[in-house]
C-alpha atoms as a PDB file:
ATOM      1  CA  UNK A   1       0.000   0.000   0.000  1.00  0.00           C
ATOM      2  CA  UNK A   2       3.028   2.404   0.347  1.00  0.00           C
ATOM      3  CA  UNK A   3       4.474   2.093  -2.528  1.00  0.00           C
ATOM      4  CA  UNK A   4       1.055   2.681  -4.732  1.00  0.00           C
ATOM      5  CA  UNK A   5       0.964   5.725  -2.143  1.00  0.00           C
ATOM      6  CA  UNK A   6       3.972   7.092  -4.212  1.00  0.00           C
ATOM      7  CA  UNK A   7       2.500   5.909  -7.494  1.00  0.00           C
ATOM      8  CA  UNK A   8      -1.151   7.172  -7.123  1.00  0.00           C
ATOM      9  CA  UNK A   9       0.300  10.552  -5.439  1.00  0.00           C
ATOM     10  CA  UNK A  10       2.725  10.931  -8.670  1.00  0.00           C
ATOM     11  CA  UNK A  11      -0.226  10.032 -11.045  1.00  0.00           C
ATOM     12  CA  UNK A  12      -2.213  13.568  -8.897  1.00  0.00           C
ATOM     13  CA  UNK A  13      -4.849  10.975  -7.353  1.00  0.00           C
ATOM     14  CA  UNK A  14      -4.376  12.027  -4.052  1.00  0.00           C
ATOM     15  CA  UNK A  15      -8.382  10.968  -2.907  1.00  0.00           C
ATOM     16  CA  UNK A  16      -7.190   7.508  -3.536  1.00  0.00           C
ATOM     17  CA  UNK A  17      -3.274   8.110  -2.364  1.00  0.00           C
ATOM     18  CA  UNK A  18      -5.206   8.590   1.272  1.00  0.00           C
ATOM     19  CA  UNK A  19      -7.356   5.587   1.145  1.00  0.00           C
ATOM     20  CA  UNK A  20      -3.781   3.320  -0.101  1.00  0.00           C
ATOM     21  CA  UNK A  21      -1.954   5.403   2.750  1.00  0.00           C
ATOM     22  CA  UNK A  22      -5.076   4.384   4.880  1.00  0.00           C
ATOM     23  CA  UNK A  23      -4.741   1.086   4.516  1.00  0.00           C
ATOM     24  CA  UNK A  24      -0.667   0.839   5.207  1.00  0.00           C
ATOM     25  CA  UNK A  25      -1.663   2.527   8.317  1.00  0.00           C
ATOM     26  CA  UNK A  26      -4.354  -0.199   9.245  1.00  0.00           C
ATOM     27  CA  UNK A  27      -2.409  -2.901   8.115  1.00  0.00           C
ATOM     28  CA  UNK A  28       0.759  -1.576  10.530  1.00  0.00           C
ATOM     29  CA  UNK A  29      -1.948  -1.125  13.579  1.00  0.00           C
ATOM     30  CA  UNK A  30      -3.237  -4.484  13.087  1.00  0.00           C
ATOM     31  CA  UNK A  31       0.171  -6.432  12.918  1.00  0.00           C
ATOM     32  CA  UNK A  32       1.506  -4.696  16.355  1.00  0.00           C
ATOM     33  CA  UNK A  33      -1.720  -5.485  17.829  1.00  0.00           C
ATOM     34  CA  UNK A  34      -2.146  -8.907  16.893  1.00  0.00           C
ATOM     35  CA  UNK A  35       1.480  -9.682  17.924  1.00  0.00           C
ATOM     36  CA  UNK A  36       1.259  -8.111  21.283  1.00  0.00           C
ATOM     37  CA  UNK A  37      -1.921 -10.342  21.430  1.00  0.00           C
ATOM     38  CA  UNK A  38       0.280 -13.332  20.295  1.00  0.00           C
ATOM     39  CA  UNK A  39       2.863 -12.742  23.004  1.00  0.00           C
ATOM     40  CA  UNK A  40       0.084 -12.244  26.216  1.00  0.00           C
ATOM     41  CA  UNK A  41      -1.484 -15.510  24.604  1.00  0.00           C
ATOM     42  CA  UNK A  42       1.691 -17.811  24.327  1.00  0.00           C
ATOM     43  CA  UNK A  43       2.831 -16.479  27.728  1.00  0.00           C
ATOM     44  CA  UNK A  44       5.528 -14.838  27.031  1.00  0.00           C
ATOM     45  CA  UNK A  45       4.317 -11.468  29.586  1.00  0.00           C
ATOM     46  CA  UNK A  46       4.729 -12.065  32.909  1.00  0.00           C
ATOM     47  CA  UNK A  47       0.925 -12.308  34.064  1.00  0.00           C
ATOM     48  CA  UNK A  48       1.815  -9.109  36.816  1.00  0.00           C
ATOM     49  CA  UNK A  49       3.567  -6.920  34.703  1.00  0.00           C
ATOM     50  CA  UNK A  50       0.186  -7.308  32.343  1.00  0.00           C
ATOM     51  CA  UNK A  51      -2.542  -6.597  35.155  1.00  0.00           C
ATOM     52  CA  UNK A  52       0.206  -4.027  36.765  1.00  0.00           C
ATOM     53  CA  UNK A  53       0.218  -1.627  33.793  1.00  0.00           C
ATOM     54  CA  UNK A  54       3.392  -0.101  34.481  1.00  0.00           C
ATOM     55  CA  UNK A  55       5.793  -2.341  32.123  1.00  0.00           C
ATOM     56  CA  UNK A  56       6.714  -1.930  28.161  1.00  0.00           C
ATOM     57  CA  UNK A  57       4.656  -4.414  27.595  1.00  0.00           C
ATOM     58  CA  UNK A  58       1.408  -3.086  29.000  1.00  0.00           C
ATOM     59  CA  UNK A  59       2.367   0.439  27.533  1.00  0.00           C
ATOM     60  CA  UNK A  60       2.682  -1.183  23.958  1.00  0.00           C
ATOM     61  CA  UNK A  61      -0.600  -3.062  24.178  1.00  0.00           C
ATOM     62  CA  UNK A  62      -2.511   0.746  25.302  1.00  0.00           C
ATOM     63  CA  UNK A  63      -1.132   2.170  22.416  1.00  0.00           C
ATOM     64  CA  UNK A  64      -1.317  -0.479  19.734  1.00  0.00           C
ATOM     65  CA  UNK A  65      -4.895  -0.631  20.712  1.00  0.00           C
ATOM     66  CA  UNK A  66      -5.581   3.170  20.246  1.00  0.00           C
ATOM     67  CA  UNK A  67      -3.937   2.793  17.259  1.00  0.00           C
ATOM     68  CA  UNK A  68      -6.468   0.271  15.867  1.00  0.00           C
ATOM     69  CA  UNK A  69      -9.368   2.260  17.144  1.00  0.00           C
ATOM     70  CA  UNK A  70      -7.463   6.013  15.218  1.00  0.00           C
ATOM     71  CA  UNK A  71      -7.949   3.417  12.136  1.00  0.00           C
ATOM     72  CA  UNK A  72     -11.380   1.763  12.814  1.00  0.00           C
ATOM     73  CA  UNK A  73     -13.194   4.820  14.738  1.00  0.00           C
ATOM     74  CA  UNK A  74     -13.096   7.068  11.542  1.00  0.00           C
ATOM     75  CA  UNK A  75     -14.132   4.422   9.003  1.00  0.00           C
ATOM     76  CA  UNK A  76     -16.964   3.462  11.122  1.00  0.00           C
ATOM     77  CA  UNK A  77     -17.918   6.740  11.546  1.00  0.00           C
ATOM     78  CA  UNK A  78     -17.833   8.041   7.944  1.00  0.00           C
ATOM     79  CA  UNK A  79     -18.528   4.423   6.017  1.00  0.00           C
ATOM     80  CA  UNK A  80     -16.319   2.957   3.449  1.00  0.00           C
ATOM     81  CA  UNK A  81     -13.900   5.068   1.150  1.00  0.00           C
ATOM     82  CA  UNK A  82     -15.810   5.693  -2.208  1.00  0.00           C
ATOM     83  CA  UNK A  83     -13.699   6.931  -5.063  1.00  0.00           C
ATOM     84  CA  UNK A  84     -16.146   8.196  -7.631  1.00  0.00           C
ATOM     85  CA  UNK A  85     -18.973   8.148  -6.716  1.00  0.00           C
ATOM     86  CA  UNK A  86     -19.459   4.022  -5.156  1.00  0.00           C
ATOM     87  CA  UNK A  87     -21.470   1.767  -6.903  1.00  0.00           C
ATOM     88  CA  UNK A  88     -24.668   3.991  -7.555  1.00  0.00           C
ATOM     89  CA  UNK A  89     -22.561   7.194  -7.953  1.00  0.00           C
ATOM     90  CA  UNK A  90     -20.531   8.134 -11.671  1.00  0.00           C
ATOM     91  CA  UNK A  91     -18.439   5.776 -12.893  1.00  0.00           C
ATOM     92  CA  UNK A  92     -15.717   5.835 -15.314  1.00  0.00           C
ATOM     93  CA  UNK A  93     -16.247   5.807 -18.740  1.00  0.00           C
ATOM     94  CA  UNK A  94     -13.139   5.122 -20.194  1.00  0.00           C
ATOM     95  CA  UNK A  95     -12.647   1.476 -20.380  1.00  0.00           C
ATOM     96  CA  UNK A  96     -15.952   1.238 -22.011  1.00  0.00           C
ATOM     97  CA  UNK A  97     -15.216   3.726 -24.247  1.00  0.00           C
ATOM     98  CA  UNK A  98     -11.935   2.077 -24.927  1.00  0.00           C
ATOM     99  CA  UNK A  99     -13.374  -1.421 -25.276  1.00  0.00           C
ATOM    100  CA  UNK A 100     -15.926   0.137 -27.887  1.00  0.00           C
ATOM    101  CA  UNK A 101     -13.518   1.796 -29.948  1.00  0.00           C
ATOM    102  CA  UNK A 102     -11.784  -1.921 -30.395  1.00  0.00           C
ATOM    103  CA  UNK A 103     -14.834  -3.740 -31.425  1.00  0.00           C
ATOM    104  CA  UNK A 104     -15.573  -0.622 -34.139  1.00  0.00           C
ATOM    105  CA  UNK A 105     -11.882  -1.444 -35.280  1.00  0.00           C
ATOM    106  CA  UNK A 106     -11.968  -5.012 -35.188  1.00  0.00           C
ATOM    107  CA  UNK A 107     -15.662  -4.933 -37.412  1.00  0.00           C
ATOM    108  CA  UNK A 108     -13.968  -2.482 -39.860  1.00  0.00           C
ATOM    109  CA  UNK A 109     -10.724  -4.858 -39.943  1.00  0.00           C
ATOM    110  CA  UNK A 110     -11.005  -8.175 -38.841  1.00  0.00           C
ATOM    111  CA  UNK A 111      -6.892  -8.414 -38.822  1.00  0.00           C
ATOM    112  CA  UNK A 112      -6.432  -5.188 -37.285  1.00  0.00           C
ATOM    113  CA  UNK A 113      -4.916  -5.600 -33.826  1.00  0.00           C
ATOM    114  CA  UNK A 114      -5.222  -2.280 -31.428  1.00  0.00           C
ATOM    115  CA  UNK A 115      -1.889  -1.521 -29.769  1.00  0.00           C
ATOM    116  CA  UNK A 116      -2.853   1.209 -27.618  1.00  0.00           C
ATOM    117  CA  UNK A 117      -6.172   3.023 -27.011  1.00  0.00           C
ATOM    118  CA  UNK A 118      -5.820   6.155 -25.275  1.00  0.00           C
ATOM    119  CA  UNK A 119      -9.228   8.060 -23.913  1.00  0.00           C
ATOM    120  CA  UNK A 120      -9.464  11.841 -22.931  1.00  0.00           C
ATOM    121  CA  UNK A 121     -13.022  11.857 -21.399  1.00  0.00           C
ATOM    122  CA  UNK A 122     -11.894  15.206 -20.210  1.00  0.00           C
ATOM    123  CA  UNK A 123     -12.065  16.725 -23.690  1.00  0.00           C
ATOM    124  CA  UNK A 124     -15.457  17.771 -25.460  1.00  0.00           C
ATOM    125  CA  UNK A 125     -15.566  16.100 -27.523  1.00  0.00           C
ATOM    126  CA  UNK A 126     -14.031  12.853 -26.068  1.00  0.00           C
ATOM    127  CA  UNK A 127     -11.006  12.784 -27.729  1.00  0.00           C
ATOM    128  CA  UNK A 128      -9.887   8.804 -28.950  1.00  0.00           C
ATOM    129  CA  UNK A 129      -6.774   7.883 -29.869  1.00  0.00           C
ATOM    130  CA  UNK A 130      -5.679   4.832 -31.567  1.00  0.00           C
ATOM    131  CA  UNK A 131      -2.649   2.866 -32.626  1.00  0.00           C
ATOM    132  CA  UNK A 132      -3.407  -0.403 -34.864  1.00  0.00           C
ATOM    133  CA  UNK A 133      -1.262  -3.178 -36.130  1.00  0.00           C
ATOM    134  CA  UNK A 134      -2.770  -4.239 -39.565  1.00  0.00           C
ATOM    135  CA  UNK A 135      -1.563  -6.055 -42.749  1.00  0.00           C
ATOM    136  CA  UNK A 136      -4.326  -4.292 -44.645  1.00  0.00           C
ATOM    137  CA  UNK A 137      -5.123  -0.639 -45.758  1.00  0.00           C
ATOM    138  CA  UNK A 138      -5.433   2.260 -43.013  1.00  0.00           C
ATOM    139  CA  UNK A 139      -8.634   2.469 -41.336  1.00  0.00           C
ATOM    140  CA  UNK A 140     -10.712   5.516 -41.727  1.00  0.00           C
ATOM    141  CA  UNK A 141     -11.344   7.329 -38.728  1.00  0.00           C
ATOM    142  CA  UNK A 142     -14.199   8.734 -39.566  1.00  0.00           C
ATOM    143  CA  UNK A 143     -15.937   5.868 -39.649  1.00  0.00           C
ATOM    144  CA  UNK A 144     -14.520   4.888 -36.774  1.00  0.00           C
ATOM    145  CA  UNK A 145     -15.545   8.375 -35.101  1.00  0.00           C
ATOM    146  CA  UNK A 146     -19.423   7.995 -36.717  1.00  0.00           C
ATOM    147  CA  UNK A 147     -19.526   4.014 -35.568  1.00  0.00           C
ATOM    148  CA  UNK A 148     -18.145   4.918 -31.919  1.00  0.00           C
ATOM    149  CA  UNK A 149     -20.301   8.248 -31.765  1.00  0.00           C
ATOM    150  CA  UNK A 150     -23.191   5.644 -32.254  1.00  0.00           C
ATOM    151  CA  UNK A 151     -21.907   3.450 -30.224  1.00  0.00           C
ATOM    152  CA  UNK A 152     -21.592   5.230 -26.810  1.00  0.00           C
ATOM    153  CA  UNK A 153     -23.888   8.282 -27.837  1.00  0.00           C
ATOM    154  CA  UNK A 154     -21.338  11.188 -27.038  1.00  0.00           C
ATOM    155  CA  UNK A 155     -19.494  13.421 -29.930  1.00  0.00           C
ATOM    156  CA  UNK A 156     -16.074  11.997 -30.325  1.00  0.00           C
ATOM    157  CA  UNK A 157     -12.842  12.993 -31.838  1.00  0.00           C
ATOM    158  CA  UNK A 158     -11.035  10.290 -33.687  1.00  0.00           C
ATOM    159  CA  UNK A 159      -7.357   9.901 -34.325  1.00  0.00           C
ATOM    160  CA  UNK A 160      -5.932   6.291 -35.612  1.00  0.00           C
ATOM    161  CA  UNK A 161      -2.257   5.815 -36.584  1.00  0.00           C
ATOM    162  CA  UNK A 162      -2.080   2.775 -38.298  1.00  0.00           C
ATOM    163  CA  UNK A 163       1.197   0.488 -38.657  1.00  0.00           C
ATOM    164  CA  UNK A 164       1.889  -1.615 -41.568  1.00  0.00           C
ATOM    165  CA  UNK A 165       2.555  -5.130 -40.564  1.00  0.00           C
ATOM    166  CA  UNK A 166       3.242  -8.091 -42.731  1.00  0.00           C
ATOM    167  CA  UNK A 167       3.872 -11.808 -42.588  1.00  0.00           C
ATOM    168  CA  UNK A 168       6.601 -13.841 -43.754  1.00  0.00           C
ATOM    169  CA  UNK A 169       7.655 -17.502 -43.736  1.00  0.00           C
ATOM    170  CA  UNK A 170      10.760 -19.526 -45.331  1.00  0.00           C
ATOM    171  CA  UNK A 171      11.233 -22.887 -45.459  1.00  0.00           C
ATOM    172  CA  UNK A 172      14.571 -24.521 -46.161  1.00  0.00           C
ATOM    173  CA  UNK A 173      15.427 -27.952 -46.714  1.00  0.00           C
ATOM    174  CA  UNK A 174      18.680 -29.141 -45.478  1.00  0.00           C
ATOM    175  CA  UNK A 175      20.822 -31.229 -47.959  1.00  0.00           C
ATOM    176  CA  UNK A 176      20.307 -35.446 -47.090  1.00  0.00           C
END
């Protein structure tokens, strides 16, 4: 969870940086309590220094239990984390969008493979951009644009960069 911190803070999603960061810090408060729990359990606390409260031990246990309860206190308080808008809220269009504009490609050219399908939902019109692998002619974009237009009923901006590929094969007979 740390290191997708770093990553999602880098990326400027810092609503779901806090929930990763959120969860290292849950994760940390449950291991210290559960192996202060393990130690009391296997016996390995002198039973008076426990019920005395005055030993490392007994200090360690307080505070890895208010740790738990900084960590659990809030989320029961203010419900799960939800990062656009949960399950009834707005959800993100791009992979659909993205997973359209492949079909539309794949109808148009059965041979065509998509490389890379990049989405700016941010853009109005949604911009689409497309890279294709294909033996055959260049597809036409603005077919493409019309098709996917159809498809997900928004206005959308088009690009495709197409890249020639062709197939080869050899065969050589040795001598006998």
């Amino acid at each position: 969870p740390l290191a997708v911190t770093g990553i999602l803070l880098e990326m400027g999603e810092h609503e779901l940086a806090f929930g990763a960061f959120w969860l290292f810090v849950a994760n940390v408060a449950g291991i210290v309590l559960a192996a202060a729990l393990t130690f009391v359990a296997l016996g390995l606390v002198p039973g008076h220094q426990l019920l005395s409260g005055n030993g490392r031990i007994a200090s360690g246990l307080r505070w890895a239990a208010i740790a738990v309860m900084v960590v659990v206190v809030p989320l029961e308080v203010s419900g799960p984390l939800e990062v656009g808008g949960g399950l009834d809220g707005p959800v993100d269009a791009i992979p659909e969008i993205a997973a359209a504009t492949t079909a539309v490609v794949q109808q148009l050219d059965p041979g065509a493979l998509p490389v890379d399908v990049t989405v700016d939902e941010a853009a109005t019109p949604i911009r689409v951009e497309v890279i294709v692998a294909s033996p055959n002619s260049p597809i036409d974009a603005a077919v493409v644009a019309t098709r996917l237009a159809a498809s997900i009923d928004e206005s959308v901006v088009v690009s495709i960069q197409t890249l020639a590929t062709s197939a080869e094969s050899a065969s050589v007979t040795g001598p006998d």
